[in-house]
Every structure is written in structure tokens, then in C-alpha cells.
PDB file of N, CA and C in Angstrom:
ATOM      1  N   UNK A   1     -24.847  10.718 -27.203  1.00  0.00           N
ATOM      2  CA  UNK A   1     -25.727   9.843 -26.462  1.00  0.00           C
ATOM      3  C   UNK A   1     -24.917   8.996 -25.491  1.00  0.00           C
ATOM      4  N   UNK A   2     -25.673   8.799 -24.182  1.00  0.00           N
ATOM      5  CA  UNK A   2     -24.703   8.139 -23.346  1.00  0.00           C
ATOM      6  C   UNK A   2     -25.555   6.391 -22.996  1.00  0.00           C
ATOM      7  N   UNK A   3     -24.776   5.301 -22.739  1.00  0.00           N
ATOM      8  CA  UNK A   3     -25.716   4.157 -22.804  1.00  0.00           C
ATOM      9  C   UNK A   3     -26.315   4.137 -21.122  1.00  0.00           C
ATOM     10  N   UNK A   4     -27.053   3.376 -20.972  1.00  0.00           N
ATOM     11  CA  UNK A   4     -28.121   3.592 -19.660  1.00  0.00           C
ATOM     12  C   UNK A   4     -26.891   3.795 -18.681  1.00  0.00           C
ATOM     13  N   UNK A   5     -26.144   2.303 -18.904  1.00  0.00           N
ATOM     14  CA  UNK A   5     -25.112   1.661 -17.580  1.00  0.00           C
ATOM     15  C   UNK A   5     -24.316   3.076 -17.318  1.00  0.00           C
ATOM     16  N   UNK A   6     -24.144   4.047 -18.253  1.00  0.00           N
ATOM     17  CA  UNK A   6     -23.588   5.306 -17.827  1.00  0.00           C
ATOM     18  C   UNK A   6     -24.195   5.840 -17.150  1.00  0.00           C
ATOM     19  N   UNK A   7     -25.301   6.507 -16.852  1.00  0.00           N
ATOM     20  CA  UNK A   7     -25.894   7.087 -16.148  1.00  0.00           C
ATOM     21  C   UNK A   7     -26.768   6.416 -15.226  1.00  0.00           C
ATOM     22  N   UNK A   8     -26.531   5.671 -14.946  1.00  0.00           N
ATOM     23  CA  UNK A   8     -26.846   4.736 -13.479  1.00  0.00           C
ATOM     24  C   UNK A   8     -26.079   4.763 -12.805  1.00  0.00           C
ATOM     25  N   UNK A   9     -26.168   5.607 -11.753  1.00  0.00           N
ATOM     26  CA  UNK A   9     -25.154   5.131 -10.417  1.00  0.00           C
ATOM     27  C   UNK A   9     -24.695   6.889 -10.143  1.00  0.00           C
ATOM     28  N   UNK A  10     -24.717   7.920 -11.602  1.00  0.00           N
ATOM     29  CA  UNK A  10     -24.417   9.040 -11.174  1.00  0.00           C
ATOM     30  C   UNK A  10     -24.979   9.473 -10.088  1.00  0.00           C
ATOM     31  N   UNK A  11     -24.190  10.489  -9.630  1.00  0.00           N
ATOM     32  CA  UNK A  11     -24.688  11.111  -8.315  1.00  0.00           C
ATOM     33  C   UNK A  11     -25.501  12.433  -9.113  1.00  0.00           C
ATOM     34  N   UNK A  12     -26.558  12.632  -8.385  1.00  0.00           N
ATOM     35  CA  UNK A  12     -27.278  14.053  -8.848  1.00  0.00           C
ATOM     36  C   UNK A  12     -27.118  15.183  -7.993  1.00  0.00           C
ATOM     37  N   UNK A  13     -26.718  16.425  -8.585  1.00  0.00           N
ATOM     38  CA  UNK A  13     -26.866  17.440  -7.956  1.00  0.00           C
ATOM     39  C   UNK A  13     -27.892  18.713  -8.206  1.00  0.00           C
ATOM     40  N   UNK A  14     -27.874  19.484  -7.113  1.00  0.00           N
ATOM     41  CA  UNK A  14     -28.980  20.756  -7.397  1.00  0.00           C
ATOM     42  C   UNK A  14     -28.122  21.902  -7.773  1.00  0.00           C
ATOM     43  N   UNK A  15     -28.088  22.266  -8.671  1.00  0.00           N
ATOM     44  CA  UNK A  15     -27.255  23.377  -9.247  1.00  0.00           C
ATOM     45  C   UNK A  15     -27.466  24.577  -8.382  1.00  0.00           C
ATOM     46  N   UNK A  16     -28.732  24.945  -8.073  1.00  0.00           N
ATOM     47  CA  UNK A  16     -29.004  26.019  -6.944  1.00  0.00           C
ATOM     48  C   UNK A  16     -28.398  25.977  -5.570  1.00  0.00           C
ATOM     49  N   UNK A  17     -28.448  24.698  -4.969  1.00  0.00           N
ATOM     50  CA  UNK A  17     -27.841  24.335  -3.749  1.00  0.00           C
ATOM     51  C   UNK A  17     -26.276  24.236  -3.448  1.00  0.00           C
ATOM     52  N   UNK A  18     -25.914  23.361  -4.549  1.00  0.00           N
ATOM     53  CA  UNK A  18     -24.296  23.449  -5.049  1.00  0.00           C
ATOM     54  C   UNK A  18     -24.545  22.012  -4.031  1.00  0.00           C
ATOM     55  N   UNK A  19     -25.510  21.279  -4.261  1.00  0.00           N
ATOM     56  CA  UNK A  19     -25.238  19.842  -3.169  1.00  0.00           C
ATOM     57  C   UNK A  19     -25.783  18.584  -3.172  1.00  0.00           C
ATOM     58  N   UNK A  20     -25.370  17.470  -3.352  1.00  0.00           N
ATOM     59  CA  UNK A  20     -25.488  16.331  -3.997  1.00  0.00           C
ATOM     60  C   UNK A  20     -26.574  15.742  -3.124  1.00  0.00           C
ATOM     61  N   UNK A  21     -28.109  15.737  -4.278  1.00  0.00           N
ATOM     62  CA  UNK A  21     -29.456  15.443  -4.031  1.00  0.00           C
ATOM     63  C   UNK A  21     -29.509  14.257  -3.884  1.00  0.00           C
ATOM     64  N   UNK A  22     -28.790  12.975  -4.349  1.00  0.00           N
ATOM     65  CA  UNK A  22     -29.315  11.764  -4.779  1.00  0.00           C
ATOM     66  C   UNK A  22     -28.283  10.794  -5.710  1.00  0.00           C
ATOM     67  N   UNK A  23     -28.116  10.065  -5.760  1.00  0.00           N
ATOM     68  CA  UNK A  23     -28.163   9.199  -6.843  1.00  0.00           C
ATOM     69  C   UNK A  23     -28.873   8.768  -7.959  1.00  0.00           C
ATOM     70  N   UNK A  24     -28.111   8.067  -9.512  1.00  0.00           N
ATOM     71  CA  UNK A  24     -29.207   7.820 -10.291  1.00  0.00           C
ATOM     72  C   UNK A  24     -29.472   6.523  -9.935  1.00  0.00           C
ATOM     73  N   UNK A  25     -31.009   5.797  -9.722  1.00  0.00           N
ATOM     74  CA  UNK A  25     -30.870   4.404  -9.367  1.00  0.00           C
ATOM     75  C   UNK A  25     -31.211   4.261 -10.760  1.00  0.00           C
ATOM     76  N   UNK A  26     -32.354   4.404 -11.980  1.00  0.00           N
ATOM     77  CA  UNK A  26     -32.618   3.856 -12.852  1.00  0.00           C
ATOM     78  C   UNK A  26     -33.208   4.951 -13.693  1.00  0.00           C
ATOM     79  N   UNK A  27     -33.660   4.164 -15.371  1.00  0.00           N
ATOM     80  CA  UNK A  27     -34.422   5.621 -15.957  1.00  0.00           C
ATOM     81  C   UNK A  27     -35.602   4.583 -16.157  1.00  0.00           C
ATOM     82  N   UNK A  28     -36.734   5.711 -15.842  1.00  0.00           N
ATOM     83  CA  UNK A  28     -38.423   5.209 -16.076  1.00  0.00           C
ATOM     84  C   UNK A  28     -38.439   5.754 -17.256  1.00  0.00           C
ATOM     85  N   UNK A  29     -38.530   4.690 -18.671  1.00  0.00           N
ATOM     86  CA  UNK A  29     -39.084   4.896 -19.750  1.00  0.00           C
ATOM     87  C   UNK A  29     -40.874   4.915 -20.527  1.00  0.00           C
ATOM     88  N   UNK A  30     -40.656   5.604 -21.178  1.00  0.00           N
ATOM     89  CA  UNK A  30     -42.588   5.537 -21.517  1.00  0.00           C
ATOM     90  C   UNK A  30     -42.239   4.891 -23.098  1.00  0.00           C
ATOM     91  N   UNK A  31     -42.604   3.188 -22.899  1.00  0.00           N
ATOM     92  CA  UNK A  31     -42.431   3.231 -24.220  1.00  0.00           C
ATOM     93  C   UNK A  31     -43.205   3.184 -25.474  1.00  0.00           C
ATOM     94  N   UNK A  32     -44.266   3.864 -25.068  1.00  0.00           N
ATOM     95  CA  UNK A  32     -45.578   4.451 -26.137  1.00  0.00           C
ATOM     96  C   UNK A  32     -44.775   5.847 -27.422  1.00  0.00           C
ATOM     97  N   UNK A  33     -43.918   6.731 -25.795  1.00  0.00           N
ATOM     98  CA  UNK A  33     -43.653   7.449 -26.825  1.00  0.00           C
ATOM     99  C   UNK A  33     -41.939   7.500 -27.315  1.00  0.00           C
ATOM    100  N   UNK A  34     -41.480   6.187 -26.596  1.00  0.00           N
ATOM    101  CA  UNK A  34     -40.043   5.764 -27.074  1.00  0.00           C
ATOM    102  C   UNK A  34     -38.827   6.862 -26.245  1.00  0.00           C
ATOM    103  N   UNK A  35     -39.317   7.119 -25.201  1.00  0.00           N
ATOM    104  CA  UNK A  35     -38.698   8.466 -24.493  1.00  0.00           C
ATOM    105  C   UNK A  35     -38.568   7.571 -22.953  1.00  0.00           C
ATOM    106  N   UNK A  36     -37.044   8.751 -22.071  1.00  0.00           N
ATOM    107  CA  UNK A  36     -37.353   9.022 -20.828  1.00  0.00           C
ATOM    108  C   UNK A  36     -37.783   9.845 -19.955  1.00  0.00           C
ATOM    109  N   UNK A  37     -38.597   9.559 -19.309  1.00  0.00           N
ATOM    110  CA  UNK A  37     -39.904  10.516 -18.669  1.00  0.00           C
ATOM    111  C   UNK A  37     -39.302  10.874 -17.228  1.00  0.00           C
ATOM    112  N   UNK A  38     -38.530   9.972 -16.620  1.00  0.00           N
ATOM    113  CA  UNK A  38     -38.473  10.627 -15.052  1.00  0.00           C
ATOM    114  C   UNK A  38     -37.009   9.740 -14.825  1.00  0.00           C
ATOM    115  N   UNK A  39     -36.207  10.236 -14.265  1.00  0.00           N
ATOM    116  CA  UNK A  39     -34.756   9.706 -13.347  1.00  0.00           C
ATOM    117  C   UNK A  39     -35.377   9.160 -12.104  1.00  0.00           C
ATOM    118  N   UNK A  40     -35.531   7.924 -11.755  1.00  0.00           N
ATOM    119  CA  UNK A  40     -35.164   7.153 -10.065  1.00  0.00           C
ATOM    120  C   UNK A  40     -34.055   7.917  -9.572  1.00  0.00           C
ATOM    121  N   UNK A  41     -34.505   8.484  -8.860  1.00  0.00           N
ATOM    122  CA  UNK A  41     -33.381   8.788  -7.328  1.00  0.00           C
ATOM    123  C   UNK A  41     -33.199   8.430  -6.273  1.00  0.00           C
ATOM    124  N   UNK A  42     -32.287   7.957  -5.765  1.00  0.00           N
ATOM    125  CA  UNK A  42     -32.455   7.140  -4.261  1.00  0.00           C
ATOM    126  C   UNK A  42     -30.933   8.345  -3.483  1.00  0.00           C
ATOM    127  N   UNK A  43     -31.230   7.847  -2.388  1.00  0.00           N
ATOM    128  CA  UNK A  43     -29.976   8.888  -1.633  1.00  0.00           C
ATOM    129  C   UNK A  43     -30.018   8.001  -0.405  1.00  0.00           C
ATOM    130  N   UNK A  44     -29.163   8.488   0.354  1.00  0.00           N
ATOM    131  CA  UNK A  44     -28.426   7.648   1.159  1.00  0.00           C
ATOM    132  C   UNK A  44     -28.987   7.391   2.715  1.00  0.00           C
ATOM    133  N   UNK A  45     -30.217   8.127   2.586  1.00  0.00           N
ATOM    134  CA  UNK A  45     -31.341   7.679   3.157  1.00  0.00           C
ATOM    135  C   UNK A  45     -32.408   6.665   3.149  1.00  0.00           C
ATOM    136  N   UNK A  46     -31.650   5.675   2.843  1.00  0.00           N
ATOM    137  CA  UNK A  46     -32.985   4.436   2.447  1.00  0.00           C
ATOM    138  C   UNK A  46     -34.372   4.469   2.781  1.00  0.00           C
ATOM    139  N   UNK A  47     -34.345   5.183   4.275  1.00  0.00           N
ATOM    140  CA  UNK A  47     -35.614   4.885   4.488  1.00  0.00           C
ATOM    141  C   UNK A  47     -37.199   5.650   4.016  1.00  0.00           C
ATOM    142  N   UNK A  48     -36.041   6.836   3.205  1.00  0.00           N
ATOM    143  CA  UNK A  48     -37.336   7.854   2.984  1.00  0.00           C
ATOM    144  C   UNK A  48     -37.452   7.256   1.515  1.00  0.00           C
ATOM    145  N   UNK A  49     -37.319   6.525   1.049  1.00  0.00           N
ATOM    146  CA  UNK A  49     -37.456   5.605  -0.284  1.00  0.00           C
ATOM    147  C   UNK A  49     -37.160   6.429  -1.487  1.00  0.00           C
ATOM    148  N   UNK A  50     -36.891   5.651  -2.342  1.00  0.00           N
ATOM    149  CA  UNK A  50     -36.609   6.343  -3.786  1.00  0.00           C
ATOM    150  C   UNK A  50     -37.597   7.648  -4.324  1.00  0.00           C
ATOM    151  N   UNK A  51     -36.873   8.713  -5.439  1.00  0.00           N
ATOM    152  CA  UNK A  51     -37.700  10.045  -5.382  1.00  0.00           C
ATOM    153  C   UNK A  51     -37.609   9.861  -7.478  1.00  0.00           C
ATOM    154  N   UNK A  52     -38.595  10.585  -7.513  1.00  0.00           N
ATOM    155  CA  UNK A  52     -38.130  10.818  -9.140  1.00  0.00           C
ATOM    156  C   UNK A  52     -38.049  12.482  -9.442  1.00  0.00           C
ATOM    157  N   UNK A  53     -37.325  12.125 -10.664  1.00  0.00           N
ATOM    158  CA  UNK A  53     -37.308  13.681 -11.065  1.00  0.00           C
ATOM    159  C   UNK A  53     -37.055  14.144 -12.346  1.00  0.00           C
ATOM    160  N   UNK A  54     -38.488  14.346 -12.930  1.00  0.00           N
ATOM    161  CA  UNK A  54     -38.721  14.704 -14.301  1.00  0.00           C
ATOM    162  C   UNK A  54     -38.040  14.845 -15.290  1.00  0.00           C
ATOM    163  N   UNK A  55     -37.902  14.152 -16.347  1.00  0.00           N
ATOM    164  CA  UNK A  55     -37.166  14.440 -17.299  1.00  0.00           C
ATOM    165  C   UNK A  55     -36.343  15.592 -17.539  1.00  0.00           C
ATOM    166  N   UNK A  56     -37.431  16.173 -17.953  1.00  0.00           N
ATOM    167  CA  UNK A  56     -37.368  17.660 -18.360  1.00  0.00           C
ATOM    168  C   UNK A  56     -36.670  18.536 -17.775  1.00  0.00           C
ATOM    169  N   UNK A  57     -36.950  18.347 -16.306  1.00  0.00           N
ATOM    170  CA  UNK A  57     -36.287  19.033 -15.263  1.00  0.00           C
ATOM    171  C   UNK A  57     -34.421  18.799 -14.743  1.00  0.00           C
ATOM    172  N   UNK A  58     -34.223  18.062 -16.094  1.00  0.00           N
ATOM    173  CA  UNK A  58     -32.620  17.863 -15.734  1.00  0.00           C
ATOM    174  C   UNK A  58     -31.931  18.584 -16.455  1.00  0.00           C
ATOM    175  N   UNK A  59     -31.547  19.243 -16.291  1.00  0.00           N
ATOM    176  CA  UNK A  59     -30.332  20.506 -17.214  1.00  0.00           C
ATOM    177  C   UNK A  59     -29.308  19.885 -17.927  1.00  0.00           C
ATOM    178  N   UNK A  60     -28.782  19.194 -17.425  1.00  0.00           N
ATOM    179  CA  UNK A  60     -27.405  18.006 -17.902  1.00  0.00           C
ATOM    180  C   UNK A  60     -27.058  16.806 -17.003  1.00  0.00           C
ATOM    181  N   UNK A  61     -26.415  16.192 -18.572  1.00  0.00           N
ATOM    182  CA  UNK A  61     -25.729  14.820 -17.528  1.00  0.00           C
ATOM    183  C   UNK A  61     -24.544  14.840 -18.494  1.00  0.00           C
ATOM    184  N   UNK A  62     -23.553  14.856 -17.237  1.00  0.00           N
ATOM    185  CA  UNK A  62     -22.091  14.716 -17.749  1.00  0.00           C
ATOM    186  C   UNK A  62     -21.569  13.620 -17.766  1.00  0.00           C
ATOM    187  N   UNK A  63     -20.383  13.431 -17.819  1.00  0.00           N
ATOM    188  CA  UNK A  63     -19.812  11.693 -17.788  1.00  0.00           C
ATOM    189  C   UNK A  63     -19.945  11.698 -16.134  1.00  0.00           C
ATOM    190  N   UNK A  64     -19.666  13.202 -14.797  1.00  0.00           N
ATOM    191  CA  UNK A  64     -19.167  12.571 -13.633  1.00  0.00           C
ATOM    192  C   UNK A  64     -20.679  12.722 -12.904  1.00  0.00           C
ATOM    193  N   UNK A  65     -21.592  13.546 -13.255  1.00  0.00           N
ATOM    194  CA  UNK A  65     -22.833  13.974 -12.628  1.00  0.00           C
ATOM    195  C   UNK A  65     -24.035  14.390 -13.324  1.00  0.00           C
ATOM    196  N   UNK A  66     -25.734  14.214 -12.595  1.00  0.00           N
ATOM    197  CA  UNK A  66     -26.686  14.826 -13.095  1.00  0.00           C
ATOM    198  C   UNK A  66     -26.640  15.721 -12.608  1.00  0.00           C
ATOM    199  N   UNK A  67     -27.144  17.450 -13.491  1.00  0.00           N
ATOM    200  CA  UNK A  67     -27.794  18.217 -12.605  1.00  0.00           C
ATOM    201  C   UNK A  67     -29.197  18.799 -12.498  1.00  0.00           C
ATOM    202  N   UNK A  68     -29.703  19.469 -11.699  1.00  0.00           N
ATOM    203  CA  UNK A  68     -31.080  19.496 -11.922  1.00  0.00           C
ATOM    204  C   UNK A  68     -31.116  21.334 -11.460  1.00  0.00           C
ATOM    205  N   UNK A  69     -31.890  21.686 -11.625  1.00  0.00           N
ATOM    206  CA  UNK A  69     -31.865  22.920 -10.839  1.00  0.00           C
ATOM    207  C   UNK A  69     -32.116  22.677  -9.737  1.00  0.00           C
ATOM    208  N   UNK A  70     -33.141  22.445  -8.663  1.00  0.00           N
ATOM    209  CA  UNK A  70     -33.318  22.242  -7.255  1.00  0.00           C
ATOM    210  C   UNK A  70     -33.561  20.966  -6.887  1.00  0.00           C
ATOM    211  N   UNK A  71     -33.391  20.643  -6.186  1.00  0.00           N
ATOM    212  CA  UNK A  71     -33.906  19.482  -5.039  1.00  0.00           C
ATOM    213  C   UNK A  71     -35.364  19.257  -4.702  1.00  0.00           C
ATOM    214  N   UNK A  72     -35.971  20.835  -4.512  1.00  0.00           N
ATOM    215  CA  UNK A  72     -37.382  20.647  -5.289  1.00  0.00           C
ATOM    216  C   UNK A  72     -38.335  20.374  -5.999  1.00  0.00           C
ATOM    217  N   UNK A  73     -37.536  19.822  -6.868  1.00  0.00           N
ATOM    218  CA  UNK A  73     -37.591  19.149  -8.637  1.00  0.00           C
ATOM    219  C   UNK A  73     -37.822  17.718  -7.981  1.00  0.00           C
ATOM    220  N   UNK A  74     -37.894  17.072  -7.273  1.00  0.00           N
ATOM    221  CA  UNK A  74     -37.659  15.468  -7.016  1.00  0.00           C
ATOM    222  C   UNK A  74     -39.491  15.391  -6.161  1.00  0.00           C
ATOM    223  N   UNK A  75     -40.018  14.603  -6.790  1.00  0.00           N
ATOM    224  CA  UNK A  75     -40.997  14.070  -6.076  1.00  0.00           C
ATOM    225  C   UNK A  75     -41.051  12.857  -5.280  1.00  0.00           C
ATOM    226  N   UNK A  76     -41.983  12.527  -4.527  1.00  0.00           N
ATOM    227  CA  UNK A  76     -41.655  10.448  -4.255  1.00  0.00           C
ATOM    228  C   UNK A  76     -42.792   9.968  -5.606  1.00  0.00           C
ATOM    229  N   UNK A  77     -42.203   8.967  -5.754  1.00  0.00           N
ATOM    230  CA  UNK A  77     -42.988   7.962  -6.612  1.00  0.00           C
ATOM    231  C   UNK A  77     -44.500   8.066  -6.333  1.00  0.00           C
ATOM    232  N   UNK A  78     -44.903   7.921  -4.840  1.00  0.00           N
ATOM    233  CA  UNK A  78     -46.527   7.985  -4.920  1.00  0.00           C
ATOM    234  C   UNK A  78     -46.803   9.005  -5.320  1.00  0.00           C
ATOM    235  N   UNK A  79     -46.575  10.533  -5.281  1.00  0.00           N
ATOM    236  CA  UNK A  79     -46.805  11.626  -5.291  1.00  0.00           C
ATOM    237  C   UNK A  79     -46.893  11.433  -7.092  1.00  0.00           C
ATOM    238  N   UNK A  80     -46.220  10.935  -7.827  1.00  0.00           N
ATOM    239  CA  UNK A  80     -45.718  10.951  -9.235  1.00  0.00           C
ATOM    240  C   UNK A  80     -46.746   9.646  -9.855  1.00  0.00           C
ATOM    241  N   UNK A  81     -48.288  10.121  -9.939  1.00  0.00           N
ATOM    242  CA  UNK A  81     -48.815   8.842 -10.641  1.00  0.00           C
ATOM    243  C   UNK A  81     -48.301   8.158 -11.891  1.00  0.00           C
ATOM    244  N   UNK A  82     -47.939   8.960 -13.195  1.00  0.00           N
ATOM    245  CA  UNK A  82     -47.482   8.626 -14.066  1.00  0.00           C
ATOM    246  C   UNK A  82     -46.520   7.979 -13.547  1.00  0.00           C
ATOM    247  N   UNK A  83     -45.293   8.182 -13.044  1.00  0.00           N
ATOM    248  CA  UNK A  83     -44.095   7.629 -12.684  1.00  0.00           C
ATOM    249  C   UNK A  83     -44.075   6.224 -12.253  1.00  0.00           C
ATOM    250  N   UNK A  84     -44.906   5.824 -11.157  1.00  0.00           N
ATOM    251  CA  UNK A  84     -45.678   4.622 -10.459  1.00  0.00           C
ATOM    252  C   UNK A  84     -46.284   3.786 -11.612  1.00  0.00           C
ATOM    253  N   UNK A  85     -46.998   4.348 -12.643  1.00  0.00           N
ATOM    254  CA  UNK A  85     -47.533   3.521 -13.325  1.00  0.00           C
ATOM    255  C   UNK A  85     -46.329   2.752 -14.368  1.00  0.00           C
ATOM    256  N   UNK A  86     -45.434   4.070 -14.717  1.00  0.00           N
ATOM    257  CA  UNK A  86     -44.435   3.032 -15.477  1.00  0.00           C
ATOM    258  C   UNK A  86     -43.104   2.350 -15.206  1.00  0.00           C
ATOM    259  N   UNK A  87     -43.211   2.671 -13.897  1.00  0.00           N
ATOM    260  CA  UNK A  87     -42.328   1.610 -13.383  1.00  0.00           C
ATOM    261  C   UNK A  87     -43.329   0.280 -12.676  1.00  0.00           C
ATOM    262  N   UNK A  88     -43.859   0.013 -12.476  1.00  0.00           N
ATOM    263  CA  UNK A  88     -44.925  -0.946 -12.381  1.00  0.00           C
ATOM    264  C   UNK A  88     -44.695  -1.851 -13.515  1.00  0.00           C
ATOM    265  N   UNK A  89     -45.011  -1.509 -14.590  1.00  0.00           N
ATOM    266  CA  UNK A  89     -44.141  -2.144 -15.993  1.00  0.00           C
ATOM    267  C   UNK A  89     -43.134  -2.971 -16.058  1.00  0.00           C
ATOM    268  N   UNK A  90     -42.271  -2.363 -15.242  1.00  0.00           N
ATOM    269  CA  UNK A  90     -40.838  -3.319 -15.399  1.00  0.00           C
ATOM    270  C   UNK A  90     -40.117  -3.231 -16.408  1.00  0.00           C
ATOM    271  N   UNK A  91     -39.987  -2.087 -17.496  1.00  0.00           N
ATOM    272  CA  UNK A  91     -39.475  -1.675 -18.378  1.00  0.00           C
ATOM    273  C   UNK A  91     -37.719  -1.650 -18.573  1.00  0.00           C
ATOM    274  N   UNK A  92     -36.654  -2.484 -19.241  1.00  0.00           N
ATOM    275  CA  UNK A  92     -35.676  -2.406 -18.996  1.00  0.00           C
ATOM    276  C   UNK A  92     -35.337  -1.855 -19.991  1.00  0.00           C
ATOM    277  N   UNK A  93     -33.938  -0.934 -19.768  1.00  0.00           N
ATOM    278  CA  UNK A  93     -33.345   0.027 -21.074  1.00  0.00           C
ATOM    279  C   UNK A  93     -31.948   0.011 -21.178  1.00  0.00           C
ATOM    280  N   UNK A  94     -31.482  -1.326 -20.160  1.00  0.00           N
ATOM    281  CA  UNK A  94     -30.082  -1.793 -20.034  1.00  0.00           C
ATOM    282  C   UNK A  94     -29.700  -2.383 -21.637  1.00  0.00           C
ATOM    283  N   UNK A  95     -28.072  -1.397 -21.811  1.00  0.00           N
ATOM    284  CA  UNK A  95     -27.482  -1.964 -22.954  1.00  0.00           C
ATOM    285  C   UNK A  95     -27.851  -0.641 -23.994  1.00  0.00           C
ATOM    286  N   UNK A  96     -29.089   0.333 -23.957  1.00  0.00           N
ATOM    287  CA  UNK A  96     -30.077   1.072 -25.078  1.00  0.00           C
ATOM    288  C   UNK A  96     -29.245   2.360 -24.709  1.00  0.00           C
ATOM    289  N   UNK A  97     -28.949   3.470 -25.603  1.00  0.00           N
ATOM    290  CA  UNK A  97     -28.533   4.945 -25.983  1.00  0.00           C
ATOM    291  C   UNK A  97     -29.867   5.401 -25.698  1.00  0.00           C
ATOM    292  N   UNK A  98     -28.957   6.772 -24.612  1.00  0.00           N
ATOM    293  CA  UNK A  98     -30.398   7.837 -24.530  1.00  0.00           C
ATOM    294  C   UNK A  98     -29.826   9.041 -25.082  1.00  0.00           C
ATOM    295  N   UNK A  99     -30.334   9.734 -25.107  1.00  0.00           N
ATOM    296  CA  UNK A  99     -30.119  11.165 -26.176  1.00  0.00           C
ATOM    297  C   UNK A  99     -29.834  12.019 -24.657  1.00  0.00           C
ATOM    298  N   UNK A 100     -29.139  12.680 -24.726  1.00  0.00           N
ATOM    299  CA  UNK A 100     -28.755  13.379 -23.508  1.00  0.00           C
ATOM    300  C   UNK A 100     -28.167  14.716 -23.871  1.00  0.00           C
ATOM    301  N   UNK A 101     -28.689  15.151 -25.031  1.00  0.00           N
ATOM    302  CA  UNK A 101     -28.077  16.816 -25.553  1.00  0.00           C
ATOM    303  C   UNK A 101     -29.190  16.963 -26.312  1.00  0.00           C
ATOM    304  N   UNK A 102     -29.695  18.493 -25.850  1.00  0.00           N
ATOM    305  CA  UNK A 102     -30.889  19.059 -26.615  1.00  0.00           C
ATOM    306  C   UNK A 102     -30.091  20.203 -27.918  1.00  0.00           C
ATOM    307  N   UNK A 103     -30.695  19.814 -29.019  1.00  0.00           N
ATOM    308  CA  UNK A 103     -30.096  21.262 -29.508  1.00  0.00           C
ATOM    309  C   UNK A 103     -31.131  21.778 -30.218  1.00  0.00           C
ATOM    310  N   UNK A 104     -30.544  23.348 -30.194  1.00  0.00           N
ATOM    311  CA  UNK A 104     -31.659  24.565 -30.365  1.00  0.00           C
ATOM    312  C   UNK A 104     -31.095  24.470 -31.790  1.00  0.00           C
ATOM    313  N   UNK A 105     -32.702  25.383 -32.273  1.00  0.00           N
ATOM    314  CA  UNK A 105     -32.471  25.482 -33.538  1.00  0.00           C
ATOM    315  C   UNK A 105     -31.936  27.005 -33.803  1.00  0.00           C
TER     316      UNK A 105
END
């Protein structure tokens, strides 16, 4: 498990592209079901505003990078109702362990 402050600030990449999508700005937690639901992405485009990108849809996070399969994988926040609604919340997870390795049975 890695703590939030670790994976804030990684850079994200698209494993398909071989090319760095974004940054991590934050993780949108759902805390009904005690999980993280979507990665904040911001990139170095300020103006096209922060993007999210599904939990699920992240393959790994290492100590130096996220990866995702595509760049396609990233929505904007409006597009992402759920996403909007729980960051609206104001939910902080600074200091908290996230589980960041799936294992098969």
C-alpha cells in the first residue's frame, strides 16, 4: 500500500501511447464504500482543466509513475457525474494507505 502524499504529484502515463497523459493532482474517494473511485488529472495545460480517470482503469502505480492503458481512459469532471459529485464533498485522504496491488486468486 502506498500513502496518498505518494501518489500525488505522479506523472501518468498511457501505456499504449508510451506518453505522459497528466499528472496525479488528487484521489476522489467514495466514502460509502471506503474505496478510490477516480484519479484527478491535471496536465500542463491549465486551461483545458483537470480530467479524471477511473479507478479501475489504472493498471499500476509504481513509486516513479501511473499507468493507464490510453489517454482515452481520462474524462473531464463534467462529463464524469459521479466524479463531480464526490469531489464536491471535499473529501480528504491525506496521511490514509490506499491498496494499490490487486491479487488474483
Amino acid at each position: 500500500m502506498k500513502k496518498t502524499q505518494e501518489i500525488i504529484g505522479l506523472p501518468v502515463f498511457s501505456v499504449l501511447d508510451g506518453k505522459k497523459i497528466g499528472q496525479v493532482k488528487d484521489l476522489v474517494i467514495n466514502p460509502e464504500e471506503g474505496k478510490v473511485d477516480f484519479i484527478l488529472v491535471s496536465n500542463r495545460n491549465w486551461y483545458d482543466g483537470a480530467r479524471v480517470l477511473g479507478y479501475k482503469s489504472v493498471m499500476g502505480i509504481g513509486e516513479h509513475a501511473v499507468t493507464t492503458e490510453s489517454e482515452n481512459l481520462l474524462t473531464t469532471i463534467n462529463e464524469t457525474a459521479n466524479a463531480n459529485k464526490l469531489l464536491e464533498r471535499h473529501i480528504e485522504l491525506k496521511g490514509n494507505r490506499v491498496l494499490t496491488e490487486t491479487f488474483a486468486n
